[in-house]
Protein backbone atom coordinates (compact mmCIF):
# COMPACT_ATOMS: atom_id res chain seq x y z
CA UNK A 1 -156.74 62.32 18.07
CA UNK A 2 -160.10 63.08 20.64
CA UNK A 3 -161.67 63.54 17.58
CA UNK A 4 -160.99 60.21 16.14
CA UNK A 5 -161.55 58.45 19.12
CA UNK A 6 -165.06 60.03 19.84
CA UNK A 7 -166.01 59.22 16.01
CA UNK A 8 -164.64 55.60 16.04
CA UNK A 9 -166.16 55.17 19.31
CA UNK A 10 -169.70 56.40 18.18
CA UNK A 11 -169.18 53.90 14.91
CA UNK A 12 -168.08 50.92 17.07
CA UNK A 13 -171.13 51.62 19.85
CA UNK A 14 -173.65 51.24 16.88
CA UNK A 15 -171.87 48.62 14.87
CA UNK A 16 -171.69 46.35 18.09
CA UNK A 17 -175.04 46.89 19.48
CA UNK A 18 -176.54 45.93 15.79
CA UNK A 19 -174.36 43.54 16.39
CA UNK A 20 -175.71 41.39 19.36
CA UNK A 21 -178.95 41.80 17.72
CA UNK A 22 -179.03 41.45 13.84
CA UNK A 23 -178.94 38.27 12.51
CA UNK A 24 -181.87 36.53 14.48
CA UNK A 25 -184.04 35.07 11.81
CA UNK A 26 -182.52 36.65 9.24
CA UNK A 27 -182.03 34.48 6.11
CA UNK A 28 -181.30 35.18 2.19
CA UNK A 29 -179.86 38.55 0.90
CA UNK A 30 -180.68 40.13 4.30
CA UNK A 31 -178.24 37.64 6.17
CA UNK A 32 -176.14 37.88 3.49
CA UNK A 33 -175.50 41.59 4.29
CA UNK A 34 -175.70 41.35 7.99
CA UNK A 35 -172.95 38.97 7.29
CA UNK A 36 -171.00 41.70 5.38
CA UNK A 37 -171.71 44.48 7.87
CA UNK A 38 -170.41 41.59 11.06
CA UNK A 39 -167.16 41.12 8.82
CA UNK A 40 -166.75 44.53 8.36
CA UNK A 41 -167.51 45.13 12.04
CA UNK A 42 -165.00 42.64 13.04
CA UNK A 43 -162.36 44.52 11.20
CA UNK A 44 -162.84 47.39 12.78
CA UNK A 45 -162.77 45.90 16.30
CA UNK A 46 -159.34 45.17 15.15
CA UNK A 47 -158.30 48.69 13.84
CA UNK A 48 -159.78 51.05 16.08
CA UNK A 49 -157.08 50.23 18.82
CA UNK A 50 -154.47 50.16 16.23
CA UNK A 51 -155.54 53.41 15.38
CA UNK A 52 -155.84 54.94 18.60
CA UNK A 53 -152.71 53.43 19.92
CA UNK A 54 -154.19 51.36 22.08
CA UNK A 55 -152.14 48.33 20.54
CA UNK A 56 -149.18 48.28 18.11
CA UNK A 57 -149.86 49.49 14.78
CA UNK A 58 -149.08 46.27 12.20
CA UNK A 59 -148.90 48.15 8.28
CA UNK A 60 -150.02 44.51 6.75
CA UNK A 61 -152.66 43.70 9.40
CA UNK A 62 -154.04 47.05 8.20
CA UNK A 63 -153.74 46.53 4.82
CA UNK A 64 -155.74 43.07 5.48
CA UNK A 65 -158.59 44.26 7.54
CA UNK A 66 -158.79 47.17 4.96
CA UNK A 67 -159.08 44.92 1.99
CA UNK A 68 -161.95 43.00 4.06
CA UNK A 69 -164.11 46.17 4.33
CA UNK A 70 -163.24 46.93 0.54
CA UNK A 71 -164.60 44.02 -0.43
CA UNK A 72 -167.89 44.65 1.31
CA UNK A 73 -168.54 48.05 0.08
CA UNK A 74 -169.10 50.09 -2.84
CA UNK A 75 -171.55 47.91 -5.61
CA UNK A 76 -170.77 44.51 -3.37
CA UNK A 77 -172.66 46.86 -0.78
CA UNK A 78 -175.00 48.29 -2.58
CA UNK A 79 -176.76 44.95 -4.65
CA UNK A 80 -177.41 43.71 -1.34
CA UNK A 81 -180.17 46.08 -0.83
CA UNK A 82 -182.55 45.08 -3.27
CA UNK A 83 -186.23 46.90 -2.94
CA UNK A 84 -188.73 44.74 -0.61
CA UNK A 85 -185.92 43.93 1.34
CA UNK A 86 -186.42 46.08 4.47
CA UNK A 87 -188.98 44.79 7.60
CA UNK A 88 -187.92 42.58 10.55
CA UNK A 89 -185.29 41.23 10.95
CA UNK A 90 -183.58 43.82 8.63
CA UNK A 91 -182.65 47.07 10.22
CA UNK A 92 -181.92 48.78 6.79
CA UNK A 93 -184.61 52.12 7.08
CA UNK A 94 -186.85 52.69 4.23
CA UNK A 95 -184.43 55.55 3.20
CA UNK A 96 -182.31 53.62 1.46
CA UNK A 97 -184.70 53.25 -1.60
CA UNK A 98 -185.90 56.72 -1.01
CA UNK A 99 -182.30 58.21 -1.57
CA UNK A 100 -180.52 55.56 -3.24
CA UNK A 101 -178.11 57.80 -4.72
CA UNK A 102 -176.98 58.70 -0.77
CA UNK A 103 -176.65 55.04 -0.01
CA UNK A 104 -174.73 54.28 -3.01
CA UNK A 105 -172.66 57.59 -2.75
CA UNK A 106 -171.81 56.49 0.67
CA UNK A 107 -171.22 52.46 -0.29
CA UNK A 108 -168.71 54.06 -3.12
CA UNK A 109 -167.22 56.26 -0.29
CA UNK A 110 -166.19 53.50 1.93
CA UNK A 111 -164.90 51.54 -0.57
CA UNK A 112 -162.53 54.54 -1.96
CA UNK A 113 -161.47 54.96 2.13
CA UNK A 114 -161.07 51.31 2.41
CA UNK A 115 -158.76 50.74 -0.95
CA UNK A 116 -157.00 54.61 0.29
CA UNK A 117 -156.34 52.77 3.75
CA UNK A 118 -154.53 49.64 1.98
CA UNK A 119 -152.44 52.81 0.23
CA UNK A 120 -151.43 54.77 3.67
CA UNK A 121 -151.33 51.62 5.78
CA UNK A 122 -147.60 52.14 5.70
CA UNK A 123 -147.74 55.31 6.51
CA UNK A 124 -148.24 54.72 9.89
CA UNK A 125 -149.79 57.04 12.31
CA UNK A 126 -150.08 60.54 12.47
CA UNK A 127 -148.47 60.84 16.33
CA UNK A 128 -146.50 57.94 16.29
CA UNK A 129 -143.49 59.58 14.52
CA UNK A 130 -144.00 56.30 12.43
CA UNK A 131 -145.00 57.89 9.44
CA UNK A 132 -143.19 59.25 6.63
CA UNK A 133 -144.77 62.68 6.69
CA UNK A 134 -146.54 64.51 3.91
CA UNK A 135 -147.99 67.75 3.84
CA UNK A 136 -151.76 66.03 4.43
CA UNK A 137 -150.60 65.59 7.60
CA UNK A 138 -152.38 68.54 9.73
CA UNK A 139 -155.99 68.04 11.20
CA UNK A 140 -157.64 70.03 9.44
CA UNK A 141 -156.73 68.66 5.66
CA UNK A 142 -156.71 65.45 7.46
CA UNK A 143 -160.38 65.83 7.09
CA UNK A 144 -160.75 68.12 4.48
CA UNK A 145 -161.45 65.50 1.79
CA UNK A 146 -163.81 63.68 3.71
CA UNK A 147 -167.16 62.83 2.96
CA UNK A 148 -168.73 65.03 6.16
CA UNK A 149 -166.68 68.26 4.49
CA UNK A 150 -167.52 67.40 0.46
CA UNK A 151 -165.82 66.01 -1.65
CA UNK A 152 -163.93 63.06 -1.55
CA UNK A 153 -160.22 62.88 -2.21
CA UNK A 154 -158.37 60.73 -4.81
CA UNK A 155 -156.51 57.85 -4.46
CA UNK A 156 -153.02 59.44 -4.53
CA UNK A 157 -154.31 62.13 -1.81
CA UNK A 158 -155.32 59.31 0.41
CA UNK A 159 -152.09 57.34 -0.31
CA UNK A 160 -149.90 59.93 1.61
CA UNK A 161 -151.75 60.64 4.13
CA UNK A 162 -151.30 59.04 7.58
CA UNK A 163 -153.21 55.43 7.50
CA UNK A 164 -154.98 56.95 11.07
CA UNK A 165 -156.41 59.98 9.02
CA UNK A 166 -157.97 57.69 6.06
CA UNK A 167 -159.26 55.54 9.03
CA UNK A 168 -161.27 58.48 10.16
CA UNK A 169 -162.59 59.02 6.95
CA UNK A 170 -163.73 55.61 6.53
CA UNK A 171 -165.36 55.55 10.03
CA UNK A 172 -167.01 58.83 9.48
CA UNK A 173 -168.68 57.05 6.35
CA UNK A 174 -169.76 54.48 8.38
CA UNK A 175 -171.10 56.37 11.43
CA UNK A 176 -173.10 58.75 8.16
CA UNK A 177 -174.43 55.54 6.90
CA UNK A 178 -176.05 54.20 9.88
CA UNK A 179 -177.41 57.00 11.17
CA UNK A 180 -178.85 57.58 7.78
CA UNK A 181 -179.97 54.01 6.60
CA UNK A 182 -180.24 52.23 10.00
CA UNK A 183 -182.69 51.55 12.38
CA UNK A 184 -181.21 51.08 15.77
C-alpha cells in the first residue's frame, strides 16, 4: 500500500500543480486537452482516497470516475496533440512528436487501465477484505503487468484483480506520461 500511496501521491503533486497553472490563455485544441487532463485530474482527486482508504470505497463511483478517464485517453488522447501544437501556454514537451509511438503507447495504456478499473471496481480493495480474491492478488503480480514492468495485461487479467491494484497501474501511466511529455 506505501507503494501506491507514494506513486498516487507523486501523480496527484504534478497533476495539481499543472493544474493551478495550465489553462491561462490557452484556447483551441490546447484548451481542449487541458480540459481533458483537469477532468481526468478531477477524477483522480476523487479516487486516490478511495483507494488509499482514506474514504469509503463506492464500486459505482469507481466505475464512473473510471469511465471519465477512459474517455479521455487512448486515440481521444492522442488527436489532441496535433504537430505545432506545443509553445506557451501548452506544457506538452517537444517529445511527444519526437516519440509518438511512446505517447500513443502510453494514451492506449491508460485507456486499457481505465476500461480494466470499470472491470475490478467491484472487486474492491486489496486490504479491505472487500474483495473477492483472485490469485492476482499479491504485490508483486499486482504490478507485474504494468506498463513500468512490460507488458500490459489483458482485460480479463485486470478484471480480477483488486480495483486498488489496476488503480496503480493507471497512475503509474500517468506519473510515466508526464514526466515524459510534460513540462512542469
Amino acid at each position: 500500500m506505501n507503494i501506491l500511496k507514494m506513486t498516487t501521491g507523486v501523480a496527484l503533486v504534478s497533476l495539481f500543480a499543472a493544474a493551478a497553472l495550465a489553462h491561462g490563455g490557452a484556447t483551441g485544441i490546447v484548451k481542449e486537452r487541458m480540459d481533458g487532463m483537469s477532468a481526468m485530474k478531477d477524477s483522480m482527486k476523487i479516487l486516490t482516497p478511495m483507494m488509499q482508504g482514506k474514504t469509503p470505497y463506492n464500486a459505482q463511483t469507481v466505475q464512473s470516475e473510471a469511465e471519465i478517464i477512459g474517455r479521455h485517453a487512448g486515440e481521444s488522447m492522442t488527436k489532441l496533440f496535433p504537430e505545432g501544437s506545443d509553445g506557451k501556454p501548452s506544457e506538452a514537451k517537444p517529445e511527444i512528436w519526437q516519440d509518438w509511438g511512446s505517447f500513443a503507447e502510453l494514451a492506449s495504456q491508460l485507456e486499457t487501465y481505465s476500461e480494466g478499473l470499470v472491470l475490478a471496481a467491484d472487486n474492491g480493495l486489496m486490504m479491505s477484505g472487500s474483495g473477492q480474491g483472485s490469485g492476482m492478488m499479491g504485490g508483486a503480480s499486482m504490478m507485474g503487468g504494468g506498463s513500468m514492468m512490460g507488458g500490459s495485461p489483458d482485460q480479463t487479467q485486470l478484471s480480477e484483480m483488486p480495483a486498488d491494484g489496476v488503480f496503480m497501474m493507471l497512475s503509474q501511466t500517468c506519473s510515466a506520461c508526464h514526466t515524459q511529455f510534460r513540462s512542469e
